[in-house]
PDB file of N, CA and C in Angstrom:
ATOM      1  N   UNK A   1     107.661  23.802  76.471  1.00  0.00           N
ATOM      2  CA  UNK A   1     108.755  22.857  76.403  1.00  0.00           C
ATOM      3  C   UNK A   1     108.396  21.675  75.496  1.00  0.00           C
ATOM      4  N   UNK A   2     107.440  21.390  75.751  1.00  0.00           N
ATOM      5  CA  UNK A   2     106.434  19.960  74.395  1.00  0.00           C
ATOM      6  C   UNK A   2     106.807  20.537  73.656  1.00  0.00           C
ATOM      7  N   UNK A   3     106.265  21.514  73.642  1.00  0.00           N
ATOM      8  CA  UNK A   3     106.137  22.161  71.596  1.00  0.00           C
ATOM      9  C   UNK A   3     107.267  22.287  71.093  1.00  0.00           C
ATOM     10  N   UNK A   4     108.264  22.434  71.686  1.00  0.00           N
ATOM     11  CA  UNK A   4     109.809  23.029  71.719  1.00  0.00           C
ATOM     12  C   UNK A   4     110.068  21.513  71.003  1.00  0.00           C
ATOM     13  N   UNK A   5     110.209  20.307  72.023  1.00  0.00           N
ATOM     14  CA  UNK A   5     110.539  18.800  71.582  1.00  0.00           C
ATOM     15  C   UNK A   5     109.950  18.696  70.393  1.00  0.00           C
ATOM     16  N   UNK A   6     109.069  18.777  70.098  1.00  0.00           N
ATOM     17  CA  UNK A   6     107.974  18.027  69.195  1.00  0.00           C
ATOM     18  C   UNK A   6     108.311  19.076  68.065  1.00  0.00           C
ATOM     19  N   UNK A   7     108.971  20.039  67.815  1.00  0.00           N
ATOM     20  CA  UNK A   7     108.920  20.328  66.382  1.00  0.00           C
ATOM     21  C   UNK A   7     111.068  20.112  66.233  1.00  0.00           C
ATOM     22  N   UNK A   8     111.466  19.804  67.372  1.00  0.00           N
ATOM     23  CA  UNK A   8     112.796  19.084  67.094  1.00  0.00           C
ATOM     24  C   UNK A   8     112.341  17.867  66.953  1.00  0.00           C
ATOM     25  N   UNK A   9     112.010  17.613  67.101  1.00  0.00           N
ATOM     26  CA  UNK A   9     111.532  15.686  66.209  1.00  0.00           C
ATOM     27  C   UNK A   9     111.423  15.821  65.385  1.00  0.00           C
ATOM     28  N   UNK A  10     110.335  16.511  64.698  1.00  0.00           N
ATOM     29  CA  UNK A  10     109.976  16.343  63.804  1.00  0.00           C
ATOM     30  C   UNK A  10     110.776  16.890  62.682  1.00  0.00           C
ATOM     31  N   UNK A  11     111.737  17.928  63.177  1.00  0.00           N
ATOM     32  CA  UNK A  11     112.793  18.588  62.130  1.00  0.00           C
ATOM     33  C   UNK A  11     113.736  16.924  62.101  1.00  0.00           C
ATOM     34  N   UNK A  12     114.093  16.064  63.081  1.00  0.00           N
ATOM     35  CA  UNK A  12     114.918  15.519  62.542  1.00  0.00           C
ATOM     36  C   UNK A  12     114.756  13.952  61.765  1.00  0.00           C
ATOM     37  N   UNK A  13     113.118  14.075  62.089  1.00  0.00           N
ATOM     38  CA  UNK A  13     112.408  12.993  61.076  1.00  0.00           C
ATOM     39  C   UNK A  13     112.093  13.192  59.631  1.00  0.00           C
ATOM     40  N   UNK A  14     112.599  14.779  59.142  1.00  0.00           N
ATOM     41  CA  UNK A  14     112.171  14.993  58.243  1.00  0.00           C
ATOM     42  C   UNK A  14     113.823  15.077  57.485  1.00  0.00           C
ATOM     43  N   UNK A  15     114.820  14.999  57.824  1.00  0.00           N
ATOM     44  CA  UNK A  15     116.193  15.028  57.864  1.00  0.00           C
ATOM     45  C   UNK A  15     116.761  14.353  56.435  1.00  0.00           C
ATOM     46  N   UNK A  16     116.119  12.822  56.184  1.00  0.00           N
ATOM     47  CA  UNK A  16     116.510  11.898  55.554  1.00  0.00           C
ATOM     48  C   UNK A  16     115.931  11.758  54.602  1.00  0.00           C
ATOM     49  N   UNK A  17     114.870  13.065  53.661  1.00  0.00           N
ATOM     50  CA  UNK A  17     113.790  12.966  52.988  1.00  0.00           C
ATOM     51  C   UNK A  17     115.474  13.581  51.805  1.00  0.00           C
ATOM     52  N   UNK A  18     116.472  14.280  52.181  1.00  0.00           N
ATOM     53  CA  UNK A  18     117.367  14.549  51.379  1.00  0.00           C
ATOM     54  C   UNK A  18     118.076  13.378  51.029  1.00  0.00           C
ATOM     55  N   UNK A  19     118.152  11.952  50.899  1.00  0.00           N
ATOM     56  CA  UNK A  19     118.648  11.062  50.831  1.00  0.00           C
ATOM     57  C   UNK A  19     118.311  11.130  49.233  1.00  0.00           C
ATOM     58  N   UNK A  20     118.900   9.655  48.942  1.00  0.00           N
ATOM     59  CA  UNK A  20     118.850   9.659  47.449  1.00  0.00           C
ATOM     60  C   UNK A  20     117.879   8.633  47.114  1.00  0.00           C
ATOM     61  N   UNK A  21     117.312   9.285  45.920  1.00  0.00           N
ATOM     62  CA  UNK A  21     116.070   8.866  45.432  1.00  0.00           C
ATOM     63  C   UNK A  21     115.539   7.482  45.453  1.00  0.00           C
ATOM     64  N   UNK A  22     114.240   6.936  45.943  1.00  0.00           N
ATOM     65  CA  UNK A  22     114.090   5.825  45.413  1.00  0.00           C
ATOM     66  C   UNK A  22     114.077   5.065  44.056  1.00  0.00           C
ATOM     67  N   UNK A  23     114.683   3.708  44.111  1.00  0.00           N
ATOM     68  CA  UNK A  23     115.518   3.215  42.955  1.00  0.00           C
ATOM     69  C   UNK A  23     114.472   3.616  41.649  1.00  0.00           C
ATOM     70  N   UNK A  24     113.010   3.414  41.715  1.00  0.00           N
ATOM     71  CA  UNK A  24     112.029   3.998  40.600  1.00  0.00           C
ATOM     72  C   UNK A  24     112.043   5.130  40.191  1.00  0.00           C
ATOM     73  N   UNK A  25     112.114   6.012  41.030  1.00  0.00           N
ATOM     74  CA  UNK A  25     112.374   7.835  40.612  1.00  0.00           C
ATOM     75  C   UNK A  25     114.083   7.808  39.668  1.00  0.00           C
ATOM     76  N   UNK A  26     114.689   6.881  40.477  1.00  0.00           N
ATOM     77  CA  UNK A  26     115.863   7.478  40.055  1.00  0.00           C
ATOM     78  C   UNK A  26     116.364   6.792  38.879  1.00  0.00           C
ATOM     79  N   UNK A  27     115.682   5.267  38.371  1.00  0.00           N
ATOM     80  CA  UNK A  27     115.315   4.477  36.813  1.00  0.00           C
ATOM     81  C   UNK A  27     114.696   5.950  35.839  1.00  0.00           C
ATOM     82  N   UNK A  28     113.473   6.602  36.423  1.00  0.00           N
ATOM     83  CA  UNK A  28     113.053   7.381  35.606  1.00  0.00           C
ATOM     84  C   UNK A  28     113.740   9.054  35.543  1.00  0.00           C
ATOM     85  N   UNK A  29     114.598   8.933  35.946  1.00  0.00           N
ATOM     86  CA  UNK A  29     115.880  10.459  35.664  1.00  0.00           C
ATOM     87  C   UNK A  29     115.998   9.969  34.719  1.00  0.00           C
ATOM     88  N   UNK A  30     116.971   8.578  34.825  1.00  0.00           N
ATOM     89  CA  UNK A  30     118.176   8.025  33.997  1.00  0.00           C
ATOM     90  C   UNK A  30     117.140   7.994  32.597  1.00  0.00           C
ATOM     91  N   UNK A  31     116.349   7.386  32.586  1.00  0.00           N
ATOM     92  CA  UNK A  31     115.126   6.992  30.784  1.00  0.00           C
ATOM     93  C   UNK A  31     114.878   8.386  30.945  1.00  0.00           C
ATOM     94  N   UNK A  32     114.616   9.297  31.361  1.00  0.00           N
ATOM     95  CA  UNK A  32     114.231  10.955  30.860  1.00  0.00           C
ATOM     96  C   UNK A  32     115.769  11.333  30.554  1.00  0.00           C
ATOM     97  N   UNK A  33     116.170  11.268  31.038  1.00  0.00           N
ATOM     98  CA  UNK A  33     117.591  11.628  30.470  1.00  0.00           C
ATOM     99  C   UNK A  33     118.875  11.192  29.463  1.00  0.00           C
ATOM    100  N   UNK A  34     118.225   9.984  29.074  1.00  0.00           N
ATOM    101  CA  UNK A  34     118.048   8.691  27.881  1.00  0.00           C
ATOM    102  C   UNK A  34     117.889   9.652  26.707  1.00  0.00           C
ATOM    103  N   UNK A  35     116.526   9.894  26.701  1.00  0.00           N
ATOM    104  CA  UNK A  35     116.101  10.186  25.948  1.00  0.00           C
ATOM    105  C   UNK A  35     116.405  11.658  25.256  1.00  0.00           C
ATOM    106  N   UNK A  36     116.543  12.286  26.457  1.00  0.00           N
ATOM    107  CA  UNK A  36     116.965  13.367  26.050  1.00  0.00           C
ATOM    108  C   UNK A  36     118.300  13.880  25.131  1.00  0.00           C
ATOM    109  N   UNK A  37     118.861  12.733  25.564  1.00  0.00           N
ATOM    110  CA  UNK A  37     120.538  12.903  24.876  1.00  0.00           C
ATOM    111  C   UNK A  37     120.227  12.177  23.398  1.00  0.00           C
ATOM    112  N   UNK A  38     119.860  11.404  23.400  1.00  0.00           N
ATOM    113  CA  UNK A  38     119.483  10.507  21.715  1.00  0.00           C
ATOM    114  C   UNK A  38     118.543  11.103  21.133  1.00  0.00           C
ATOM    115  N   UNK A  39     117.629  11.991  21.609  1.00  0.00           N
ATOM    116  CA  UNK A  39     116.447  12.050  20.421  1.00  0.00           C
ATOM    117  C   UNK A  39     116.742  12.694  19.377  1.00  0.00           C
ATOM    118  N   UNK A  40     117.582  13.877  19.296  1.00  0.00           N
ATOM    119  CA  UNK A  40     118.107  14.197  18.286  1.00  0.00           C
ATOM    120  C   UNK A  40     118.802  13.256  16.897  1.00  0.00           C
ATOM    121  N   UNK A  41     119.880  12.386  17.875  1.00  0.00           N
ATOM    122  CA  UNK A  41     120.452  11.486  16.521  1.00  0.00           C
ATOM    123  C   UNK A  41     119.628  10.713  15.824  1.00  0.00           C
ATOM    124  N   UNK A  42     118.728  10.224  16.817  1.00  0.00           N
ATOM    125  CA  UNK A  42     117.646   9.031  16.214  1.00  0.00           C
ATOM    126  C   UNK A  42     116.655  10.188  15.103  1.00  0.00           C
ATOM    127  N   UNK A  43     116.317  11.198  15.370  1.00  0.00           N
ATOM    128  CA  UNK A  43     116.138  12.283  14.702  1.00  0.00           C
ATOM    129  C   UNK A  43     114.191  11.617  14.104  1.00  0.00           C
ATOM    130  N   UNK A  44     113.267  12.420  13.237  1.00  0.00           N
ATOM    131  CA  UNK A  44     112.001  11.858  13.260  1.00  0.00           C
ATOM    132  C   UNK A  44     111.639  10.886  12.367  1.00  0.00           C
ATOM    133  N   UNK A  45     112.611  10.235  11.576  1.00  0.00           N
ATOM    134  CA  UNK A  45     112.684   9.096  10.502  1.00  0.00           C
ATOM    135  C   UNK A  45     112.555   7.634  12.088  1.00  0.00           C
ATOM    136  N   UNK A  46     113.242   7.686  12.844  1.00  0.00           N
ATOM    137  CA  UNK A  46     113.295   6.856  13.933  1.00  0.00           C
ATOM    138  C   UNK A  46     113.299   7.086  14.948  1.00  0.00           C
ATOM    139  N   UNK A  47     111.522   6.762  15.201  1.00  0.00           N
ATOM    140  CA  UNK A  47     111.388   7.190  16.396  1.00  0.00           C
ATOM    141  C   UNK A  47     111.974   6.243  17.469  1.00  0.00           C
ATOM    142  N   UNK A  48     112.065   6.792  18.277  1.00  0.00           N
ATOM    143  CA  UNK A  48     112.776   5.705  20.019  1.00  0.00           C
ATOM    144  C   UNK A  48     111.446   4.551  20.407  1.00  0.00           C
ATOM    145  N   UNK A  49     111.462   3.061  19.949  1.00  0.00           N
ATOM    146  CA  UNK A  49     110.520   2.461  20.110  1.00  0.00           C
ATOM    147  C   UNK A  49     110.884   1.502  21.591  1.00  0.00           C
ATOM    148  N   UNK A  50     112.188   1.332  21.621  1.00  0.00           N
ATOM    149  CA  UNK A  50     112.583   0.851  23.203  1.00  0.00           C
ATOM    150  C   UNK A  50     113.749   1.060  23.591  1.00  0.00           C
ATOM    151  N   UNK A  51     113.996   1.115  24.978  1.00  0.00           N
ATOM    152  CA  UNK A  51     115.355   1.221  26.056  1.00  0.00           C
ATOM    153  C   UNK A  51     115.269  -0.024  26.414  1.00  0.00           C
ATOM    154  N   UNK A  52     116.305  -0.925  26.680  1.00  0.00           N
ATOM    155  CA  UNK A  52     116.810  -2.377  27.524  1.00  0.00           C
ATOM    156  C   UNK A  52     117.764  -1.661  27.938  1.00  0.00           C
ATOM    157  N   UNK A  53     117.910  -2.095  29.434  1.00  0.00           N
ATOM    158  CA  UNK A  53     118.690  -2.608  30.497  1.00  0.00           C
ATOM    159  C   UNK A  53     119.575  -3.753  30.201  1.00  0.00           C
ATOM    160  N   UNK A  54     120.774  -3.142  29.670  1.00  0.00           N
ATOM    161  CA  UNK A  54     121.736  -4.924  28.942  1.00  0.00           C
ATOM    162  C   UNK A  54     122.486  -4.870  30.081  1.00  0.00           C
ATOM    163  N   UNK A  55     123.139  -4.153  31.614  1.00  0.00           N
ATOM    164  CA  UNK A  55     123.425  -4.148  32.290  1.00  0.00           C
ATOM    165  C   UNK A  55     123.229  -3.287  33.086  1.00  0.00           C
ATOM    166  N   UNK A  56     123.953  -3.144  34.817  1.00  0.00           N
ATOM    167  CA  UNK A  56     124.173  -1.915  35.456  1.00  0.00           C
ATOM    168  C   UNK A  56     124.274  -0.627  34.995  1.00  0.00           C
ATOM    169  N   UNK A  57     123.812  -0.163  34.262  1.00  0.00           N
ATOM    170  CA  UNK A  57     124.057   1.795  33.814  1.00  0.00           C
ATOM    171  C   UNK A  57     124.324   1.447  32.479  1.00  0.00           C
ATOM    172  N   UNK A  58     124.163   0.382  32.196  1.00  0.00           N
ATOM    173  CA  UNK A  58     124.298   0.051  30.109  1.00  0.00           C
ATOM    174  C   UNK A  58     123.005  -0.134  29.626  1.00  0.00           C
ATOM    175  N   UNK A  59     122.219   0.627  28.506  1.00  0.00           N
ATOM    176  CA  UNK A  59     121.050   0.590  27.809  1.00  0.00           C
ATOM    177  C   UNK A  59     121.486   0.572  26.515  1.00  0.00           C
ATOM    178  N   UNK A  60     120.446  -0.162  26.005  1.00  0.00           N
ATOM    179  CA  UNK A  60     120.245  -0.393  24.163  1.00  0.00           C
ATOM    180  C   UNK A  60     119.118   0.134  23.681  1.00  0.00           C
ATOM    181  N   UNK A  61     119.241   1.760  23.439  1.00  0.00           N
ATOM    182  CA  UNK A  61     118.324   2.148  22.761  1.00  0.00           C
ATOM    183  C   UNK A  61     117.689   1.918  20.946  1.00  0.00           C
ATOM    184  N   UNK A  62     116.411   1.795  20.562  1.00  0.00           N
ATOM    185  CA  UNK A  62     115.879   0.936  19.817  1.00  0.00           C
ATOM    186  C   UNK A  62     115.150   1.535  19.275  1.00  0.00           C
ATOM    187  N   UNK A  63     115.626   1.580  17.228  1.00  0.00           N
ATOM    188  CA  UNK A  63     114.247   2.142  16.693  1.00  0.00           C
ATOM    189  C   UNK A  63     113.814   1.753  15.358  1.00  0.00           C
ATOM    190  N   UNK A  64     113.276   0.281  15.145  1.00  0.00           N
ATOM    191  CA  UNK A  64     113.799  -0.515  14.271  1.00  0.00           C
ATOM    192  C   UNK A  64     114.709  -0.767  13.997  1.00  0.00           C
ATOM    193  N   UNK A  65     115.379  -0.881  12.736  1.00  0.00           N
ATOM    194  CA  UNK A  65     116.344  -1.668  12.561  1.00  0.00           C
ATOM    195  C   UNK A  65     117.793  -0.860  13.134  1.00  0.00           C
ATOM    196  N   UNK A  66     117.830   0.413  13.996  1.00  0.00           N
ATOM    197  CA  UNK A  66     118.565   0.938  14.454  1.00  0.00           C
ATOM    198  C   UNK A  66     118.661   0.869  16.178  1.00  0.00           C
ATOM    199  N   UNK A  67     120.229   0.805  16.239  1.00  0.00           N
ATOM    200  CA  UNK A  67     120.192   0.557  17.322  1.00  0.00           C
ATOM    201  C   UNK A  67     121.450   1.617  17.951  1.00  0.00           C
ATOM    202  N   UNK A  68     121.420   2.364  19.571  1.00  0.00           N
ATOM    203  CA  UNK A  68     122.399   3.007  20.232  1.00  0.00           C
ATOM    204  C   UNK A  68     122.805   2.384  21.518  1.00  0.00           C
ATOM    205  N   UNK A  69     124.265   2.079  21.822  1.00  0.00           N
ATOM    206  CA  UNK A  69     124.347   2.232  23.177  1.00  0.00           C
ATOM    207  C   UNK A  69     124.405   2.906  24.038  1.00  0.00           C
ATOM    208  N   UNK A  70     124.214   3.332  25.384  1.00  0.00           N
ATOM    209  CA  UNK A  70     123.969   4.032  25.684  1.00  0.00           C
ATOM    210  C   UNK A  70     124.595   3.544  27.341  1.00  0.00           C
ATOM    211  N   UNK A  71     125.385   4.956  27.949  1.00  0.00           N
ATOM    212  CA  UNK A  71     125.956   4.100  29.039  1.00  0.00           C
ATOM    213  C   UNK A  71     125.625   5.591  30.333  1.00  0.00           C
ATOM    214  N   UNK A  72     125.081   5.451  31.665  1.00  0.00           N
ATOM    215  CA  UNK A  72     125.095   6.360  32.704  1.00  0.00           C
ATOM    216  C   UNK A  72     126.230   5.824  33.407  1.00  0.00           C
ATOM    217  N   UNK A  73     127.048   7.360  33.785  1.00  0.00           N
ATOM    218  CA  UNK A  73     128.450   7.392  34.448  1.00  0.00           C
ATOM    219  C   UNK A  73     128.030   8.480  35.552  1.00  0.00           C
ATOM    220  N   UNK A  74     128.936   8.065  36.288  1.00  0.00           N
ATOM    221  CA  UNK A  74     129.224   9.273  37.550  1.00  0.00           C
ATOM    222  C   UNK A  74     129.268  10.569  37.611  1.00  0.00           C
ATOM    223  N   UNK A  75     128.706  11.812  37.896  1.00  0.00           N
ATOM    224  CA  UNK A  75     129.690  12.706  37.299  1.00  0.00           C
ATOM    225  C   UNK A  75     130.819  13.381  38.785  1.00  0.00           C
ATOM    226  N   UNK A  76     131.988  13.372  38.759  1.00  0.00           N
ATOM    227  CA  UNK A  76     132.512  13.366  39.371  1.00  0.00           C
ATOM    228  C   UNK A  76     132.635  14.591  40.460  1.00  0.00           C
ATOM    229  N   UNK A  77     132.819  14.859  41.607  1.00  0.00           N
ATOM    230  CA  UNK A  77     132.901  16.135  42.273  1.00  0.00           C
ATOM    231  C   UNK A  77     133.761  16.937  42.192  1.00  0.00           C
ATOM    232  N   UNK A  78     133.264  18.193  42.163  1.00  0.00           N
ATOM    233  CA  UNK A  78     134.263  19.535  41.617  1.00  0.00           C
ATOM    234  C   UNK A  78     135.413  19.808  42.724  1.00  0.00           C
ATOM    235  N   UNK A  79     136.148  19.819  42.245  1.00  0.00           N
ATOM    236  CA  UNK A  79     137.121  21.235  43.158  1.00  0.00           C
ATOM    237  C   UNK A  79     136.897  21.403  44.323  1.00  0.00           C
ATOM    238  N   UNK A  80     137.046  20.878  45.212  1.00  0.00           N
ATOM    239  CA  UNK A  80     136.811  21.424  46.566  1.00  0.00           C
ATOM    240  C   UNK A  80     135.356  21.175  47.266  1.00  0.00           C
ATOM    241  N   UNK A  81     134.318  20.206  46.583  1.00  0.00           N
ATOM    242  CA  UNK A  81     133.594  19.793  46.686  1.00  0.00           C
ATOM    243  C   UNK A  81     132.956  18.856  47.539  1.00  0.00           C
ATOM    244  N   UNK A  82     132.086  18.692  48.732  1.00  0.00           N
ATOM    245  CA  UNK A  82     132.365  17.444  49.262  1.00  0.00           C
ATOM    246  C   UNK A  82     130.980  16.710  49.358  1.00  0.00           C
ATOM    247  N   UNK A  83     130.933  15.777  49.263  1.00  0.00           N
ATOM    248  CA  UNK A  83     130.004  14.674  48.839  1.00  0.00           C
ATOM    249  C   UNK A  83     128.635  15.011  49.533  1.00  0.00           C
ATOM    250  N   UNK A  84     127.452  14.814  49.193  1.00  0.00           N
ATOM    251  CA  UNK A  84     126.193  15.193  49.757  1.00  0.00           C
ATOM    252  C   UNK A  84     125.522  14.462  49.910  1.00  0.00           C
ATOM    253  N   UNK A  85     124.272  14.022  50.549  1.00  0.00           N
ATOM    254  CA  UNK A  85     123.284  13.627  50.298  1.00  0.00           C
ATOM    255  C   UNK A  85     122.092  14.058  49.235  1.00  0.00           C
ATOM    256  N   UNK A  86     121.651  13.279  48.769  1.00  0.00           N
ATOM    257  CA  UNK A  86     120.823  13.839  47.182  1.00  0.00           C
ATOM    258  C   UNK A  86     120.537  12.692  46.029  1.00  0.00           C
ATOM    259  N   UNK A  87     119.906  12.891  45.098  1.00  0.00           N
ATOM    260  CA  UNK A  87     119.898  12.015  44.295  1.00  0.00           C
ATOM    261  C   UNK A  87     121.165  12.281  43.450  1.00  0.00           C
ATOM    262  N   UNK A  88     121.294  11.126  42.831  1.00  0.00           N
ATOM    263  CA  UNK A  88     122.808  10.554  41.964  1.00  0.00           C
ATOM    264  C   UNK A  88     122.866  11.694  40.948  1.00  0.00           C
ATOM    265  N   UNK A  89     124.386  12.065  40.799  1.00  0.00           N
ATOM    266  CA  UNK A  89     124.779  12.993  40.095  1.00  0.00           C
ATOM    267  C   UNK A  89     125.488  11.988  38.528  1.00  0.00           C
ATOM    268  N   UNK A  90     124.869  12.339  37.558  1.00  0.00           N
ATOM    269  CA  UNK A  90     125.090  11.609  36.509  1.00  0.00           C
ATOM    270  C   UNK A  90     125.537  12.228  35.345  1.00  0.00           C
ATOM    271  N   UNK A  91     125.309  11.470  34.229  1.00  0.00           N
ATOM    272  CA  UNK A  91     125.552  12.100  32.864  1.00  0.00           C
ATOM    273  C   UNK A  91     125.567  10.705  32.051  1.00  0.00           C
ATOM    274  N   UNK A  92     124.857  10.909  30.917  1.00  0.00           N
ATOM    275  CA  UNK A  92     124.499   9.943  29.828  1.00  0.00           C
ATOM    276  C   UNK A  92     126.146  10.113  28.541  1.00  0.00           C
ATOM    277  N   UNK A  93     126.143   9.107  28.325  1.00  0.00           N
ATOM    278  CA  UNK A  93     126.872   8.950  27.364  1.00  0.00           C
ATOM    279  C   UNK A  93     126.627   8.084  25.986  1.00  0.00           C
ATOM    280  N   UNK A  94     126.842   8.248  25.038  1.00  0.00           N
ATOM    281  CA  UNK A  94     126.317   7.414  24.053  1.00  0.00           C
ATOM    282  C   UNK A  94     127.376   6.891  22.951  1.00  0.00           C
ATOM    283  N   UNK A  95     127.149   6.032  22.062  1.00  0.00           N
ATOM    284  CA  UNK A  95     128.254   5.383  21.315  1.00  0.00           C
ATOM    285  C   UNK A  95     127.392   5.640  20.225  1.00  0.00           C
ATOM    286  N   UNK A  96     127.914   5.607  18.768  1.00  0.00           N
ATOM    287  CA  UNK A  96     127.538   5.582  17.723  1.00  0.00           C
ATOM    288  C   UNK A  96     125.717   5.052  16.911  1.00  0.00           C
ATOM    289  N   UNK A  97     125.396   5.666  16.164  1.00  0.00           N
ATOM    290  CA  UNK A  97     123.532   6.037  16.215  1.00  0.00           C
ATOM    291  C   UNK A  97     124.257   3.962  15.131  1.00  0.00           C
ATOM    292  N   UNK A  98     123.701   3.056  14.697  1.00  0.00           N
ATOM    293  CA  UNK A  98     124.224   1.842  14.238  1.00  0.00           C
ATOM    294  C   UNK A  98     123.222   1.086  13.552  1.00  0.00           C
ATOM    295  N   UNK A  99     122.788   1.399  12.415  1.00  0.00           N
ATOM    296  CA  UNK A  99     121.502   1.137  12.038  1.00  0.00           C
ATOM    297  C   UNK A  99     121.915  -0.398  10.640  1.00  0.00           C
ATOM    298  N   UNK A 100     121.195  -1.040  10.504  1.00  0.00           N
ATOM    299  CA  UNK A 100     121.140  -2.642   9.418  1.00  0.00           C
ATOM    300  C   UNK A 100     120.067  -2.636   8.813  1.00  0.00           C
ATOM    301  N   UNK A 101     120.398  -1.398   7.508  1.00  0.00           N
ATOM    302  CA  UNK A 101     119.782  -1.387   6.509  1.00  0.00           C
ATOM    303  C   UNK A 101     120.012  -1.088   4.872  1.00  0.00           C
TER     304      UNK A 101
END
């Protein structure tokens, strides 16, 4: 009967490990996934020398005298879909590669 309790505890202490990511894991999706969407435009003439945080889910990617914005959005739930626990469901978006030279 212990053993019985004690591994229902422990199933439901382990319950909330599906929650969504801590805010550091989930900064480093969003910059891996930054990057992933721009490296192409910035292409190997300019390399990616920095990301800023100019707001909530708005970045200014940076590679000398070139610059991208760069914005993380929601991605919305499908069809019949219903909301989960998990880390944030996203998608990068970007505005024009904007270089002053």
């Amino acid at each position: 009967m212990r053993k019985r309790l004690l591994v229902a505890g422990l199933a439901l202490i382990a319950t909330p490990a599906l929650a969504a990511l801590p805010p550091h894991y989930q900064r480093q999706n969003e910059l891996e996934a930054i990057i992933a969407h721009v490296v192409e435009e910035f292409g190997i003439s300019h390399p990616i020398e920095a990301i800023i945080t100019t707001d909530t889910d708005f970045y200014e990617v940076i590679s000398g005298s070139c610059r991208m914005e760069v914005v993380i959005v929601d991605v919305p739930l499908g069809l019949g879909e219903q909301p989960a626990s998990g880390p944030r469901r996203f998608a990068v978006e970007s505005g024009p590669l904007v270089c002053d030279e």
